[in-house]
Structures are given as C-alpha cells and as structure tokens.
Protein backbone atom coordinates (compact mmCIF):
# COMPACT_ATOMS: atom_id res chain seq x y z
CA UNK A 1 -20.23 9.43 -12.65
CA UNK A 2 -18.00 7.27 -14.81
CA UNK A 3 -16.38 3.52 -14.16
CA UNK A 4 -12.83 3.89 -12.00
CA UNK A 5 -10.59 3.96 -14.79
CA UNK A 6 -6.55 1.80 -14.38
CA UNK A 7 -5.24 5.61 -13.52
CA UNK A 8 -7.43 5.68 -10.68
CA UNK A 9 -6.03 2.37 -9.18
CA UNK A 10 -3.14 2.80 -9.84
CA UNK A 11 -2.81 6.26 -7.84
CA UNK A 12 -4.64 4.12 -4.81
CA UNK A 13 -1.90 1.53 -5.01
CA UNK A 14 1.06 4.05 -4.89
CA UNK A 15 -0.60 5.37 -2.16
CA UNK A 16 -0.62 2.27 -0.44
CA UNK A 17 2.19 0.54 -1.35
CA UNK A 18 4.00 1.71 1.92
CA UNK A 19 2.02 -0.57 3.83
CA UNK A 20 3.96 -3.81 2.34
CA UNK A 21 5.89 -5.23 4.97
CA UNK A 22 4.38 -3.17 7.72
CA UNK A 23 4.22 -4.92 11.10
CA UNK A 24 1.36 -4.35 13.21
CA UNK A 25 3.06 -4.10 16.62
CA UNK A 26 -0.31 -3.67 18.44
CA UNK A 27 -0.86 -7.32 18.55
CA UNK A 28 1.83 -10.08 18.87
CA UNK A 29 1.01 -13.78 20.25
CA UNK A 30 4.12 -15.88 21.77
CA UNK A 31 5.55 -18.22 19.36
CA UNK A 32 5.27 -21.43 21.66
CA UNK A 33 1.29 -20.20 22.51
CA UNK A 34 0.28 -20.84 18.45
CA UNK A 35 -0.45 -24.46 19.26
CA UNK A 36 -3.64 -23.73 20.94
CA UNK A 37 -4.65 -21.36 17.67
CA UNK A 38 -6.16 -22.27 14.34
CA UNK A 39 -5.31 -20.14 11.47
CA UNK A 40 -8.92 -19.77 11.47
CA UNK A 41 -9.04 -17.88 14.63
CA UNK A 42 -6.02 -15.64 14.11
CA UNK A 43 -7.98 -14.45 10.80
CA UNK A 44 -10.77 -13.03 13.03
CA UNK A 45 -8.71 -11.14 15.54
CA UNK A 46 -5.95 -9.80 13.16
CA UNK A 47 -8.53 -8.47 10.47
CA UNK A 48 -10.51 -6.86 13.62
CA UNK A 49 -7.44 -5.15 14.66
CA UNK A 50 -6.06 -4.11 10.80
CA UNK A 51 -9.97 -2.27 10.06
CA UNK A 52 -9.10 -0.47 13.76
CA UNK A 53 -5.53 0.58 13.02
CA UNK A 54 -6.13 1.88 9.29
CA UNK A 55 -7.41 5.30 9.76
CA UNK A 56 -4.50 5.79 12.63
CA UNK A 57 -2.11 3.71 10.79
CA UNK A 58 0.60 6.28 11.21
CA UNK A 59 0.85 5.19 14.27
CA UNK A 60 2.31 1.82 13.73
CA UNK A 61 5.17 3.44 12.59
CA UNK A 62 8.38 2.56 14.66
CA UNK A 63 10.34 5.82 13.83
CA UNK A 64 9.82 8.93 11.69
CA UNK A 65 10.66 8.17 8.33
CA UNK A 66 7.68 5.66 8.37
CA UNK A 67 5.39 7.73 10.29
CA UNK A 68 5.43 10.49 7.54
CA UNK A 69 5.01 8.34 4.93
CA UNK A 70 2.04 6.58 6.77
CA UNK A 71 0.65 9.88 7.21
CA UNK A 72 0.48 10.21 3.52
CA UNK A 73 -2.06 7.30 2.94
CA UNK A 74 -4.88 9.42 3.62
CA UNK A 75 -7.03 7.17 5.34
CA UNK A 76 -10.50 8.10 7.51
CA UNK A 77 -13.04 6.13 8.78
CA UNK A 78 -16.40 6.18 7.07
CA UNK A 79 -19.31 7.12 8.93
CA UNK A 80 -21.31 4.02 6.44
CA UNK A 81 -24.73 4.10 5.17
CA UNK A 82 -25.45 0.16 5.78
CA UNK A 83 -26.46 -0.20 9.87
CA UNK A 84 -23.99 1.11 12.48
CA UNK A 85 -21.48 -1.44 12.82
CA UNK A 86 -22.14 -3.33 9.24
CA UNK A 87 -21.52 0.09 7.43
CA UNK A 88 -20.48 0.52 4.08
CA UNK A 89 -18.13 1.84 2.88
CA UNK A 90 -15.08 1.12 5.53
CA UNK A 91 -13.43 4.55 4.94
CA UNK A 92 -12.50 7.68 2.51
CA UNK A 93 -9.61 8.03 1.18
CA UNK A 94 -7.95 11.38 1.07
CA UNK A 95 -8.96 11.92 -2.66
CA UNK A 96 -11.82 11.05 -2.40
CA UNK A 97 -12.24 7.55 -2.93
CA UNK A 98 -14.32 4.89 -1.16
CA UNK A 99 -12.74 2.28 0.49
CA UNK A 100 -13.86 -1.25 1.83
CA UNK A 101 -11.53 -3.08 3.48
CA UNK A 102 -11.75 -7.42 3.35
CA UNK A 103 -8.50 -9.12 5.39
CA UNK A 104 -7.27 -12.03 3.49
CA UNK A 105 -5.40 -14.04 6.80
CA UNK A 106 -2.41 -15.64 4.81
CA UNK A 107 -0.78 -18.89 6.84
CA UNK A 108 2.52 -19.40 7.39
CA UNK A 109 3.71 -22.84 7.26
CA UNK A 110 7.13 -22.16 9.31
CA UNK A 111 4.81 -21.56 12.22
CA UNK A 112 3.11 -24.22 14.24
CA UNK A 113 -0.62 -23.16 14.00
CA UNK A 114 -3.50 -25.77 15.10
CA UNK A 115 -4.01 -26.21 11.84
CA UNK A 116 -7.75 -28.35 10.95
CA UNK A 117 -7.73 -31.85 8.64
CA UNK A 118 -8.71 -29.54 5.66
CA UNK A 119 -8.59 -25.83 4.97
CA UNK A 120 -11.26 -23.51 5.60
CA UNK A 121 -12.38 -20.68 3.17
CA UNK A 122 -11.56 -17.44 3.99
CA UNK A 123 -14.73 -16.19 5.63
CA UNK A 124 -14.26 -12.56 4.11
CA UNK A 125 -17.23 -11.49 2.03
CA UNK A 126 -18.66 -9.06 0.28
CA UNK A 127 -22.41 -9.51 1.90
CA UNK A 128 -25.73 -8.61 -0.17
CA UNK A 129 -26.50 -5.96 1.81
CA UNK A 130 -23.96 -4.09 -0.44
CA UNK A 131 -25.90 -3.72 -4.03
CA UNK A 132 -25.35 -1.87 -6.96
CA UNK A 133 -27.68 0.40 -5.48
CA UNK A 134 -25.21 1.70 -2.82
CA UNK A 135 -22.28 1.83 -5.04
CA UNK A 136 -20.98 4.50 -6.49
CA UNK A 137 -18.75 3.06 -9.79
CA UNK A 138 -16.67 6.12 -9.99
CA UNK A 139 -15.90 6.14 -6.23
CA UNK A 140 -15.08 2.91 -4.83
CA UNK A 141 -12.92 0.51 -3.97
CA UNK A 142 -12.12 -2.66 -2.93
CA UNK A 143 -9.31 -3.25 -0.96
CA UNK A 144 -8.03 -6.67 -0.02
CA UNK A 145 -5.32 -6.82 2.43
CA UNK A 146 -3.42 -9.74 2.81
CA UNK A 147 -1.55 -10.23 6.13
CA UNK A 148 0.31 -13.20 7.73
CA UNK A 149 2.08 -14.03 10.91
CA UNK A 150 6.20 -13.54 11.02
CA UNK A 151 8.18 -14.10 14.19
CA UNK A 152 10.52 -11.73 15.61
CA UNK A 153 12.46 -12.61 18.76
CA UNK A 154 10.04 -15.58 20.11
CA UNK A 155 6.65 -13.36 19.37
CA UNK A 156 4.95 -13.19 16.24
CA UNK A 157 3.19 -10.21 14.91
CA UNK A 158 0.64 -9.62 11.76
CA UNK A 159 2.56 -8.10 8.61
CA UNK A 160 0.90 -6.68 5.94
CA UNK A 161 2.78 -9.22 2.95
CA UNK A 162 0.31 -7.68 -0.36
CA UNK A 163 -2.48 -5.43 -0.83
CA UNK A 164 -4.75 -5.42 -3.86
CA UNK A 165 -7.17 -3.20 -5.01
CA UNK A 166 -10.45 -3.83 -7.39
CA UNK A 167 -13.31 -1.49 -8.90
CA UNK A 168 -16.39 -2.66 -6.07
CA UNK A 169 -18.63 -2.51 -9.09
CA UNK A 170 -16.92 -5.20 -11.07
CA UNK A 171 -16.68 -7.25 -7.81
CA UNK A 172 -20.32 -6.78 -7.03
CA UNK A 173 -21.46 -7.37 -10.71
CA UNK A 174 -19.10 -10.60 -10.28
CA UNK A 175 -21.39 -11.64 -7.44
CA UNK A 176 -24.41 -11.20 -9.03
CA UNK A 177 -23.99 -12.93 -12.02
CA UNK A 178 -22.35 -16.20 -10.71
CA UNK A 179 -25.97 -16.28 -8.08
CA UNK A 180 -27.83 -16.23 -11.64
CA UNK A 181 -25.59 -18.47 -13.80
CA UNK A 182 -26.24 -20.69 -10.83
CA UNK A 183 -29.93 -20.75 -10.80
CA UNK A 184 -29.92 -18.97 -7.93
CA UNK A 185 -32.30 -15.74 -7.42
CA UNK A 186 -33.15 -12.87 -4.72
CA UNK A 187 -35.99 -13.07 -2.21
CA UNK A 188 -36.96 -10.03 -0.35
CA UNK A 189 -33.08 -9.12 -0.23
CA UNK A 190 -31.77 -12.52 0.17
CA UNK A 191 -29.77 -14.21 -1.96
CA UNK A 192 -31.10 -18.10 -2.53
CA UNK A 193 -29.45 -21.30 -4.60
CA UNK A 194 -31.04 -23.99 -5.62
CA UNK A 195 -30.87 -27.03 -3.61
CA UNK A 196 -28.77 -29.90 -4.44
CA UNK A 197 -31.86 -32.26 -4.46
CA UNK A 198 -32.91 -29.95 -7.18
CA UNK A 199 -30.28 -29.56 -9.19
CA UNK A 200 -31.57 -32.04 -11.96
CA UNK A 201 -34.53 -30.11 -12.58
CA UNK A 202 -33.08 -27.18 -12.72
CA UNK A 203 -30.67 -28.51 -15.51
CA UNK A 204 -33.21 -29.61 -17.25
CA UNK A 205 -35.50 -26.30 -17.24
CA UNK A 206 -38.13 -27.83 -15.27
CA UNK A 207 -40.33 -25.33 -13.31
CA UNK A 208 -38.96 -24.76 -9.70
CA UNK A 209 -40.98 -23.71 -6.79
CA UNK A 210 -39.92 -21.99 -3.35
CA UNK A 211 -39.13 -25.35 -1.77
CA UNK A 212 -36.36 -25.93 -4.29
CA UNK A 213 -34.28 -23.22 -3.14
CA UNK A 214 -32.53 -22.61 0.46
CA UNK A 215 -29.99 -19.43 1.41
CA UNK A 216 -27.06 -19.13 0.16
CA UNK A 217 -24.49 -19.31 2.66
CA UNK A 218 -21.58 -18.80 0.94
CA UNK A 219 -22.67 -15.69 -0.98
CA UNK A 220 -20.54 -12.93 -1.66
CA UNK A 221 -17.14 -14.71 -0.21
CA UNK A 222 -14.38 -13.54 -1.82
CA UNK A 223 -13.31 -16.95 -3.12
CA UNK A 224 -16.27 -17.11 -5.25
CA UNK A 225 -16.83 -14.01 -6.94
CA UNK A 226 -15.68 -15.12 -10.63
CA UNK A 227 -13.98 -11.29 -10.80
CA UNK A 228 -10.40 -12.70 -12.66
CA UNK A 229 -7.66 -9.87 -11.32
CA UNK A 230 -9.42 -10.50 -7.64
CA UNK A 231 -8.77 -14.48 -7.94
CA UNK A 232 -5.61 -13.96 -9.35
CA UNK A 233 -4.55 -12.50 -6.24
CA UNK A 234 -6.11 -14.60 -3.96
CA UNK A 235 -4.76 -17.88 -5.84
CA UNK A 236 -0.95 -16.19 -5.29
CA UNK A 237 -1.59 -16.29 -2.05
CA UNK A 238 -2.79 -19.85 -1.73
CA UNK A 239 -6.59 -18.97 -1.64
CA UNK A 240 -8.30 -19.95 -4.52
C-alpha cells in the first residue's frame, strides 16, 4: 500500500479539529491543591485519562450540538498487536486509519504548579517495540495531542489547546536514523548509544566493542525524533 499522502491528513485533521478547546470534565483538580503537583505528574494522569475518553469522547460533550459532532470523529479502540496493554496501534479511525495517540502535557504559567529547578522532557515516546515492521505506511497515524490545564470557577480541568497529526512511518524512519547518525545500533531489539567515554573513538572511526555502548534511554521520545513538521509543533508549544 502507498505512503499517506497530505489529502489523507488533512481529512484526519478536519475530522478532528472539533476537539480544539474541548474540556475534559471527567477530571478537574482544585485550583489552591496545584501546589502539591508538578507539571510532571499532571502529564501522567491527564494523558491516562485523554487515551480512556477518546473512543467515548462524545461523551464529554456538555450539550447536543457538541455531542453530534463528537460522534462524528469516528474513533474505536484498537484491539493492538504489541502485548496487551503496550498495544499498537491506539485505535481505528472510522475510515480506516490507524491511530496512535502520544499526550503532549502543555504548562500553564498562570497556574501555580510545583514546578522543578529545570524542565523535564516530555516523557511521551514512540518506543522500539514499534518498527517498520508493524507499520503499515498507508494506514497510520500519529496523533499528538496537546492539552493543558485552564481554570474555571476555582477548579481546573484538561483542555485539548492543538492536535497534530504525522505519517508514523516518517516518525519512525526519523527515529531510526538519528540512533545511526549517532553511532548508535540495535541489539537483540534494543536500541544502544555509544557511551560518552567513547565518544572520541567513535569520532574518530576507531573499532568499538560491546562495552562501548549502553541503552538508550531516551529513545524514541518525541523531542528527539529529527521529523521537522513534528518539532515544529512541539517547539510552538514550548517543547523543543
């Protein structure tokens, strides 16, 4: 089967436009209680409860104008081919699509968060379980959703601010590559990098051996995957 082609996107993101500025009433934390929360930790629960409420996400509608057009989306969870709660992909879109789903946790500086000395990376990933073996290029779909806290009336709740949408091939190919450019390589599934200790010889095209390399960590988060429209949308919302 072909590449996704622009067309195909582009029918996706009509689809889902209708979730900008959606508030996810199902969770809502009291504005004086964010002290004792770092952004951090409101990441974790919110992008739990978003890949819960997606497939019933007409029901976060708060009257029946939006509830139609929620209806719409087209959403249904995937029964995945990656492990039982790991699986990939997150869901199927009503035209047939594959979807995976990555929260991007957006902070809001109005609010008074626990916030750490220095930012953390967005943990979100696209792990190496998911190869170009288990893609389909014609099919799927990344979806990044990026939601951040807003009061209303002393509680605040999770809106959906921006959603973006990338072919998973291009992502994954992304991945890849930058593990390579890197010196990096696969063992028995798992991505290594070489270790800092050994950058030199690596620069200078010495021959490495096992003990040069260690796991790499980091792989696969969203921040580094060198994928251009993906890190233009995560450096408009102040994460890359």
């Amino acid at each position: 089967m072909p590449d996704l082609r622009l067309s195909d996107l582009e029918e996706l993101a009509a689809d889902f436009h209708v979730l900008i500025g959606l508030r996810v009433d199902w969770l809502s934390i009291p504005e004086q209680a964010l002290a004792g929360f770092e952004p951090s930790q409101v990441a974790v629960i919110v992008n739990t409860l978003l890949d819960g409420a997606l497939p019933q996400i007409e029901l976060l509608a708060s009257d029946d104008e939006n509830r139609e057009r929620l209806e719409h989306i087209g959403l249904s969870k995937a029964a995945g081919q990656i492990g039982e709660r790991e699986g990939y992909p997150d869901y199927i879109h009503k035209g047939g699509k594959r979807i995976e789903l990555k929260g991007l946790f957006v902070d809001n500086p109005a609010l008074r968060l626990k916030r750490p000395p220095s930012r953390r990376e967005a943990s979100a990933r696209l792990k190496q379980a998911v190869t170009t073996q288990e893609i389909d290029p014609g099919r799927d779909v990344l979806m990044v959703a990026a939601v951040q806290l807003g009061e209303v009336k002393g509680r605040c709740y999770p809106f959906i601010i921006d959603v973006g949408l990338y072919p998973m091939v291009e992502c994954i190919k992304a991945r890849d590559d930058r593990l390579v450019a890197s010196g990096g390589r696969w063992l028995n599934g798992v991505p290594q990098v070489v270790k800092k200790g050994s950058q030199r010889k690596w620069r200078a095209g010495e021959p490495l051996t096992g003990a040069d390399y260690e796991t790499d960590t980091n792989f696969g988060k969203l921040k580094r995957i060198p994928y251009e429209p993906l890190q233009e949308f995560l450096r408009r919302h102040g994460a890359a």
